[in-house]
Structure formats: structure tokens, C-alpha cells
Protein backbone atom coordinates (compact mmCIF):
# COMPACT_ATOMS: atom_id res chain seq x y z
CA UNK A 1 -44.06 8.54 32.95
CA UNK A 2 -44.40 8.51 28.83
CA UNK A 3 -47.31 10.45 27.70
CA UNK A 4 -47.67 9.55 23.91
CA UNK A 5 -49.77 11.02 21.21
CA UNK A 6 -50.37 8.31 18.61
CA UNK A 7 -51.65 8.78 15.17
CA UNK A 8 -49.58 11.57 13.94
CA UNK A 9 -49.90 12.62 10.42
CA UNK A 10 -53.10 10.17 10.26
CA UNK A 11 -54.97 13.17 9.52
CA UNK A 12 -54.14 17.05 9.71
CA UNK A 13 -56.54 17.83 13.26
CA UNK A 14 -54.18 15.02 14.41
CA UNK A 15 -50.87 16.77 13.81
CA UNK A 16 -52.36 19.96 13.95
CA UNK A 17 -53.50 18.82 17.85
CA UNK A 18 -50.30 17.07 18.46
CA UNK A 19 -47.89 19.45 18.12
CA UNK A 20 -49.68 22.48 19.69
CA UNK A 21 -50.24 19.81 22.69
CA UNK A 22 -46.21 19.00 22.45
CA UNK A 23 -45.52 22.93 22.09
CA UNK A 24 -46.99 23.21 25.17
CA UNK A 25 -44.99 20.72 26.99
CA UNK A 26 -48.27 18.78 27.77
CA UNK A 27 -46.45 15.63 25.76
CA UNK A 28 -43.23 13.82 25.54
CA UNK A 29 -43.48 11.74 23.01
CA UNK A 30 -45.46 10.81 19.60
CA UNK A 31 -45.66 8.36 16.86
CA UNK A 32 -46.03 8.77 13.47
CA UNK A 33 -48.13 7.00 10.51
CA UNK A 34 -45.58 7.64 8.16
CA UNK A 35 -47.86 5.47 5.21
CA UNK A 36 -50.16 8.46 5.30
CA UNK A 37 -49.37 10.90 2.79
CA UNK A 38 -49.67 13.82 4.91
CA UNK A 39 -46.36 12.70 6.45
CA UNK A 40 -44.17 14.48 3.81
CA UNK A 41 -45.35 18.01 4.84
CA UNK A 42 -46.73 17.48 8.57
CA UNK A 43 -43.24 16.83 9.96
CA UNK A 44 -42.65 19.95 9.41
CA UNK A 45 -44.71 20.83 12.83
CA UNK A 46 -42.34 18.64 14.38
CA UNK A 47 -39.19 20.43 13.68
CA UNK A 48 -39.08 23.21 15.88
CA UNK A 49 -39.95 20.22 18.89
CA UNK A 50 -36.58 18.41 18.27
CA UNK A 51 -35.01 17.28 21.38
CA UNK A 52 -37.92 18.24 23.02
CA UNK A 53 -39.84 15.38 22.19
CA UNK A 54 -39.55 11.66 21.52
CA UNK A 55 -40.78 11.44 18.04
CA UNK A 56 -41.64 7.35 17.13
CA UNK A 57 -42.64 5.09 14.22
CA UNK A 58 -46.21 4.05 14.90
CA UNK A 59 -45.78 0.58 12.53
CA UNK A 60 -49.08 0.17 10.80
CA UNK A 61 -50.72 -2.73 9.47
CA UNK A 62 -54.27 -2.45 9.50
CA UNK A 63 -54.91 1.43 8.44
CA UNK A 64 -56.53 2.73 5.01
CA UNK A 65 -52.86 3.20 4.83
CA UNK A 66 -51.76 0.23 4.48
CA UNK A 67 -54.22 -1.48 3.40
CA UNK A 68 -53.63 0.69 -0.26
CA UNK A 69 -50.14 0.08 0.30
CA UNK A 70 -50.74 -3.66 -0.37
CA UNK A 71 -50.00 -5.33 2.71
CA UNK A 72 -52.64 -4.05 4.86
CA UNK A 73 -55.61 -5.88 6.79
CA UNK A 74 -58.66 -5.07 8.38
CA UNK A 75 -57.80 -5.28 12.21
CA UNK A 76 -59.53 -8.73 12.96
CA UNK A 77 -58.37 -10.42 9.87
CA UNK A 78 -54.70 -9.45 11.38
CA UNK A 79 -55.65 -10.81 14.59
CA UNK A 80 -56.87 -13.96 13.38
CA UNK A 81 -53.06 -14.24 11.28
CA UNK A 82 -51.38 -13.44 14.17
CA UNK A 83 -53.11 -16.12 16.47
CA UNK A 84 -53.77 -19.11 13.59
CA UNK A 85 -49.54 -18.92 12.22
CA UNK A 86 -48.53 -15.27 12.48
CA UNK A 87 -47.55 -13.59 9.51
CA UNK A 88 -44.35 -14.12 7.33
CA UNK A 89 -41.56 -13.11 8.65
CA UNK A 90 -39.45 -11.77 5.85
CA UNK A 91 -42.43 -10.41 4.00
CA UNK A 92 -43.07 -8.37 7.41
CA UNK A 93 -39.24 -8.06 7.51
CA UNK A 94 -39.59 -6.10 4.01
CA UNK A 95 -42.92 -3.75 5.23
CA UNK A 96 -40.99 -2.43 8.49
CA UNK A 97 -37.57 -1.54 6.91
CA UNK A 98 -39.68 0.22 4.22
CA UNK A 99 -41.41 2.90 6.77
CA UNK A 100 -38.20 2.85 8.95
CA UNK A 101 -37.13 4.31 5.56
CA UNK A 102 -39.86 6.07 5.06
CA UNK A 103 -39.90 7.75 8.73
CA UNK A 104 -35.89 8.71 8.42
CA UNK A 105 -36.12 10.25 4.96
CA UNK A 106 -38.22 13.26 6.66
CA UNK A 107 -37.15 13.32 9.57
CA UNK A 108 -33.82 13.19 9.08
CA UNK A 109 -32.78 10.68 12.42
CA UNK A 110 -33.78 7.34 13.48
CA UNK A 111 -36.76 7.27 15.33
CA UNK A 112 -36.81 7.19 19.44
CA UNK A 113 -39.30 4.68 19.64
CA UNK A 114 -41.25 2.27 17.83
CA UNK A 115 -44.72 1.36 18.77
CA UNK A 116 -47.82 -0.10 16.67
CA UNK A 117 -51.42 1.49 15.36
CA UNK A 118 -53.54 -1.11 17.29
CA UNK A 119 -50.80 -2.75 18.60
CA UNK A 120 -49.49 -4.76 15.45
CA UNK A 121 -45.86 -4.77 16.81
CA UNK A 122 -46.44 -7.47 19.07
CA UNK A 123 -47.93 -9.48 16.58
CA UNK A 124 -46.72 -12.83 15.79
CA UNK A 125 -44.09 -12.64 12.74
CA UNK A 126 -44.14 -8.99 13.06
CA UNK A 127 -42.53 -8.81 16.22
CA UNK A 128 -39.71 -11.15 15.36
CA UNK A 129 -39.15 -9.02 12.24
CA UNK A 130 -39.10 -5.91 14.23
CA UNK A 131 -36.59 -7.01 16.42
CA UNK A 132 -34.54 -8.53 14.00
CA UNK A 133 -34.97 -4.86 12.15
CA UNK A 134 -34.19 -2.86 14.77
CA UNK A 135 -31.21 -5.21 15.92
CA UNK A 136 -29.69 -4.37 12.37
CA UNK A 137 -30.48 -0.98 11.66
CA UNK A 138 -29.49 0.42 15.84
CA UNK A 139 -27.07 -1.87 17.17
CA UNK A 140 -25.34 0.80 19.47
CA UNK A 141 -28.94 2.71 20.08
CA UNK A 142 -31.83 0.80 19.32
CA UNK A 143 -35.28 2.59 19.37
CA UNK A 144 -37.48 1.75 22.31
CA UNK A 145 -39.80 -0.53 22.52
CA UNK A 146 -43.64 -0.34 23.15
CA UNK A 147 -45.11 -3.18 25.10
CA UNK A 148 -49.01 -3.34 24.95
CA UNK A 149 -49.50 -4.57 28.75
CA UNK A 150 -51.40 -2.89 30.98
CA UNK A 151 -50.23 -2.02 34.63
CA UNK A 152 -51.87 -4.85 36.56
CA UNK A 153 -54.20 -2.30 38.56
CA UNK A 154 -56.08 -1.22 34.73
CA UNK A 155 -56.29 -4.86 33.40
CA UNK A 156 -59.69 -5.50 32.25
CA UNK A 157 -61.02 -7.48 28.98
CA UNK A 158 -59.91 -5.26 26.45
CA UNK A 159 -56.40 -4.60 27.68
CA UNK A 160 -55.99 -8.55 27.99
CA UNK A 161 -56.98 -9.67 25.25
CA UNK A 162 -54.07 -6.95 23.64
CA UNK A 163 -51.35 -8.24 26.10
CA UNK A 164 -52.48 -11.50 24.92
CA UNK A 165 -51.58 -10.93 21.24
CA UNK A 166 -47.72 -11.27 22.22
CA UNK A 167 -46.45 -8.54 24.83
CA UNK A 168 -44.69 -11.16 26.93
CA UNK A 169 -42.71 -12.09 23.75
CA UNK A 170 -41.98 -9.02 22.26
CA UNK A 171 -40.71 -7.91 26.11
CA UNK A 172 -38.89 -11.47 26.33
CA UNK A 173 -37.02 -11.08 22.72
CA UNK A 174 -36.58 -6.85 23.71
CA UNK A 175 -34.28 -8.09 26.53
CA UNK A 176 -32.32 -10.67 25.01
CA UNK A 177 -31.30 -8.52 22.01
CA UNK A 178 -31.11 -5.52 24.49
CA UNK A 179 -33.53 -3.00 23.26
CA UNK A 180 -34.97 -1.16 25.83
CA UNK A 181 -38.74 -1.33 26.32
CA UNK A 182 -41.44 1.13 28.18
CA UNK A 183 -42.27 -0.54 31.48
CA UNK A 184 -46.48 -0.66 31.27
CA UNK A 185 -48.82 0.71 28.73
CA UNK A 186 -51.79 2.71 29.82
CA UNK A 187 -54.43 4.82 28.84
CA UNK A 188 -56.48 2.06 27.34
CA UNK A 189 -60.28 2.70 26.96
CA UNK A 190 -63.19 2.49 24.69
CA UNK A 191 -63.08 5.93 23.30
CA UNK A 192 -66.70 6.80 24.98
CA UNK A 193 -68.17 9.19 27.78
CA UNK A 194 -66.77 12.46 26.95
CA UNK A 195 -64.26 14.91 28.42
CA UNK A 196 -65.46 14.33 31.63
CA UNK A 197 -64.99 10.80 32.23
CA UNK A 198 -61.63 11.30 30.05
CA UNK A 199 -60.23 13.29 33.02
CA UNK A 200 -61.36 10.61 35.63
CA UNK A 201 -59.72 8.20 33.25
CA UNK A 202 -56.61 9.82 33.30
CA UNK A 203 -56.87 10.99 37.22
CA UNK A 204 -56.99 6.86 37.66
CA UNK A 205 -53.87 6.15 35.20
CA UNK A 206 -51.85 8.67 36.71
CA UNK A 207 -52.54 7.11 40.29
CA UNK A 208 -52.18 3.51 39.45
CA UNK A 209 -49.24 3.21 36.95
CA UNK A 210 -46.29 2.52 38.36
CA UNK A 211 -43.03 4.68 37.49
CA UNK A 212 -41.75 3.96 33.68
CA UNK A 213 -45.59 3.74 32.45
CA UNK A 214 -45.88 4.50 29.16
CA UNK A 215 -49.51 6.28 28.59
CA UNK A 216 -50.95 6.52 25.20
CA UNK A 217 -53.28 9.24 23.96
CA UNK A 218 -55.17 10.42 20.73
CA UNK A 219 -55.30 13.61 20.22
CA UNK A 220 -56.43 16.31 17.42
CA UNK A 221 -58.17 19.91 17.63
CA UNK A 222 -61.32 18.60 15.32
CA UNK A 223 -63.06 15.91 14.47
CA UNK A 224 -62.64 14.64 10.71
CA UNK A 225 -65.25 12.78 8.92
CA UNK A 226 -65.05 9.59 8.84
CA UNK A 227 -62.82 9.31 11.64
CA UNK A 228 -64.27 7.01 13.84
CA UNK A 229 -63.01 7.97 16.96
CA UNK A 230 -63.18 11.65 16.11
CA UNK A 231 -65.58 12.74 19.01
CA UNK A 232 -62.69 11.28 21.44
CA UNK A 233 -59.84 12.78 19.96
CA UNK A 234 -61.28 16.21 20.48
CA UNK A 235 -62.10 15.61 24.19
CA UNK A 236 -58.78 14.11 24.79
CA UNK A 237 -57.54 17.19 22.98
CA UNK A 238 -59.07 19.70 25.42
CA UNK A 239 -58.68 17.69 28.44
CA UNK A 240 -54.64 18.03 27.91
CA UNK A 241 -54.48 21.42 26.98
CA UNK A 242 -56.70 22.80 29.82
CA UNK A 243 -55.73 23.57 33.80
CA UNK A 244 -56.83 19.80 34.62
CA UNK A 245 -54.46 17.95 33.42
CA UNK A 246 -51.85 19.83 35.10
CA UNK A 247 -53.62 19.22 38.46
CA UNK A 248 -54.16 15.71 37.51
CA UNK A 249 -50.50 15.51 37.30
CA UNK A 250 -49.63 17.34 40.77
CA UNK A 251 -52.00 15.21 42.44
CA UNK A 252 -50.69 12.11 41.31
CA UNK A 253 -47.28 13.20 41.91
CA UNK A 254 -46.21 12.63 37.75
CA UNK A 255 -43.76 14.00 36.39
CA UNK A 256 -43.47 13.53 32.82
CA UNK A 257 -40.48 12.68 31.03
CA UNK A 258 -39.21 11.43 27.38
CA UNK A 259 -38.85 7.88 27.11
CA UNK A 260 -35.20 8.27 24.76
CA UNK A 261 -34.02 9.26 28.72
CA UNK A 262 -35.95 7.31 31.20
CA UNK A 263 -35.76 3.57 29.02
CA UNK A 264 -32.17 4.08 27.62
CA UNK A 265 -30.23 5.70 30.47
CA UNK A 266 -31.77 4.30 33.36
CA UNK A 267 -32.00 0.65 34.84
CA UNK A 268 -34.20 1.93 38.12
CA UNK A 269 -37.45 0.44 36.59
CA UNK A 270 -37.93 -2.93 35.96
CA UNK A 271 -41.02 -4.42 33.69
CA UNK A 272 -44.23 -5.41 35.38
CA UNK A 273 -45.52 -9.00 35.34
């Protein structure tokens, strides 16, 4: 499986957490906000990880980011464009080659993957844009592809009503234009209960994804203010860098591994329904 640490460069406990996390070898993979401004100078924690790490595009609509970047929404006025007509196409055509750009002028490589901050690839008109962007940009080694489904063991009403926001598409257009996509997504939860029920989160992830599972995470070494999920970026934070999540891992028979392999070389996993 794909353990991924979203939110990088959204504020500096994030990268700060991220990359000691990744250091460690307790990640394979994260995605960056490159609209933040910290982007420019966080990479740099990043460097030293190349090759080590899948290091992603987290596409963002619906951040502080964005929103002062001018095409930005608040998170339910984005989900009520996506269901009621999706948004323009070439307009979001315009917003993803510009942090594609953005995310290859400091880091110096095309991303590995491409995911979304609260799941905005997969919207409607985003999604086609993406693909069409991505189609373009990669044609001999596209990025891959996140797909916001949950393995059908986690599915409750949260992680439904994100599938139903256009996973099935976005996995339907991945294959016909050959862009490889993660298998699952887990580690979906309400940010709430503490370290504790964190690990028991993750014990039941672990145990009931099936092999190719992407699992998201959110980590940084301090809570910043105004951060609304601060508290459970911290506990996520010291749940991965402890001696339980290594156990967690044994016990479940994981092994982690970077996505750029497992989705682009191999065939052995197929998508879940």
C-alpha cells in the first residue's frame, strides 16, 4: 500500500511533520499545496527525499489558497457546482496547468501523482480538465491518479457521499486515456477521538484494504491556529512516528511501497468496484 501525507506546504508544522515522517521511511508518498506561499522555500525539505518518495500535486480548489487566487470556493459551494453543471472546463483547464507549473518550477520534475485537497479532482469539469491536462503534458508517463473510493469494507456516509462526487468517472476516463490510478482510497475519518482511536483506525485500514490501497494521512508536529483540524494532525503525527505504527504494519502484513512503482509498473492489482 500508498501511505500519503496530504497538505504539504499548507502550513510549516505540516512540512515540518511531513518530511521528518518521510525521513523516517514511515511515508511513501505526499502532495503538495503548491498555491500556498510557503511552497517556494518548503520544498527544500523535500530534496534530500528524492527518489525516496512519491512527491504529488494536491490540486486545490477550495483552500484560503485559492480562494485569494481568484478561482477558489468554499467547499460546499464547489460541491453544489460540481453536482448542479460542474464547472467550466477550460477555465478549470487554465487553473490546473497553472499549479502543474507552479509545482515543476520548484521542484524541478513532473509530479508522481496528482490527487485533490478535499477531493476536487473528481469533480465534474475538473476531472475532464485534469485528464485532458495530464494527457498533454505526460503522454509517455502520466502522473497517477487518485481515486476518492473507499475499499468496500470502510464505506460509510462520509466516504460515499465523496465517491459519489465522480470517482467512477475519473477511474473510467483514467483507463481509457491510460493513466494509471491508485486502486482504493483509505484513511477516511472525521478527524476526532485522539491518538488512540487514530491507531485503531489505522489497525482497521491496514486489515481491510486490499493490496494497491492508497491511504491518506495529515500530518504536522504542531497544531497552528486556526487550523481546524490541528488537534488531529498532531495525533496522526505521533501515531506514525512512534513503535505502533510499525506493529500495526507487521500485523497486518503491509508493506509499504511508492505508488510511481506499484501503479505504473505493475498490472497485478485491479480497481475495486
Amino acid at each position: 500500500m500508498v501511505l500519503c501525507a496530504d497538505d504539504f506546504a499548507v502550513h510549516a508544522a505540516a512540512s515540518r511533520g511531513i518530511a521528518a515522517l518521510a525521513a523516517r521511511g514511515r511515508l511513501t508518498a505526499t502532495s503538495a499545496m503548491v498555491l500556498s506561499p510557503r511552497w517556494r522555500q518548503d520544498v527544500a525539505l523535500l530534496r534530500e527525499l528524492r527518489g525516496r518518495l512519491d512527491v504529488g500535486l494536491h490540486l486545490d480548489w477550495t483552500s484560503d489558497f485559492a480562494v485569494a487566487a481568484g478561482h477558489g470556493l468554499r467547499l460546499g459551494a464547489a460541491m453544489r457546482r460540481a453536482v448542479f453543471g460542474g464547472f467550466d472546463r477550460d477555465a478549470a483547464r487554465q487553473v490546473i496547468e497553472r499549479q502543474l507549473d507552479a509545482f515543476e518550477a520548484h521542484w524541478q520534475a513532473p509530479p508522481d501523482h496528482i490527487d485533490g485537497h478535499q477531493h476536487v479532482q473528481q469533480f465534474a469539469g475538473i476531472r475532464e480538465a485534469l485528464v485532458e491536462a495530464l494527457a498533454r503534458r505526460y503522454p509517455q508517463r502520466p502522473p497517477y491518479l487518485r481515486i476518492s473510493q473507499a475499499p468496500p469494507a470502510q464505506r460509510d456516509a462520509k466516504s460515499r457521499i465523496i465517491a459519489a462526487l465522480g470517482a467512477q468517472a475519473l477511474r473510467t476516463m483514467a483507463a481509457r486515456t491510460h493513466i494509471p490510478a491508485a486502486v482504493a482510497l483509505s484513511g477516511i475519518y472525521n478527524f476526532t477521538g485522539g491518538e488512540a482511536a487514530y491507531a485503531q483506525h489505522m489497525a482497521r485500514w491496514l486489515r481491510t484494504s486490499p493490496a494497491g490501497t492508497l491511504i491518506m494521512c495529515h500530518p504536522a508536529d504542531q497544531a497552528e491556529p486556526g487550523d481546524e483540524i490541528g488537534a488531529a494532525r498532531v495525533w496522526e503525527f505521533d501515531f506514525l512516528r512512534g513503535d505502533g505504527f510499525p506493529r500495526a504494519l507487521a500485523v497486518a502484513g503491509v508493506q509499504l511501497a511508492r505508488g510511481a512503482a506499484l501503479y505504473t509498473a505493475s498490472r497485478e492489482h485491479e480497481p475495486i468496484n
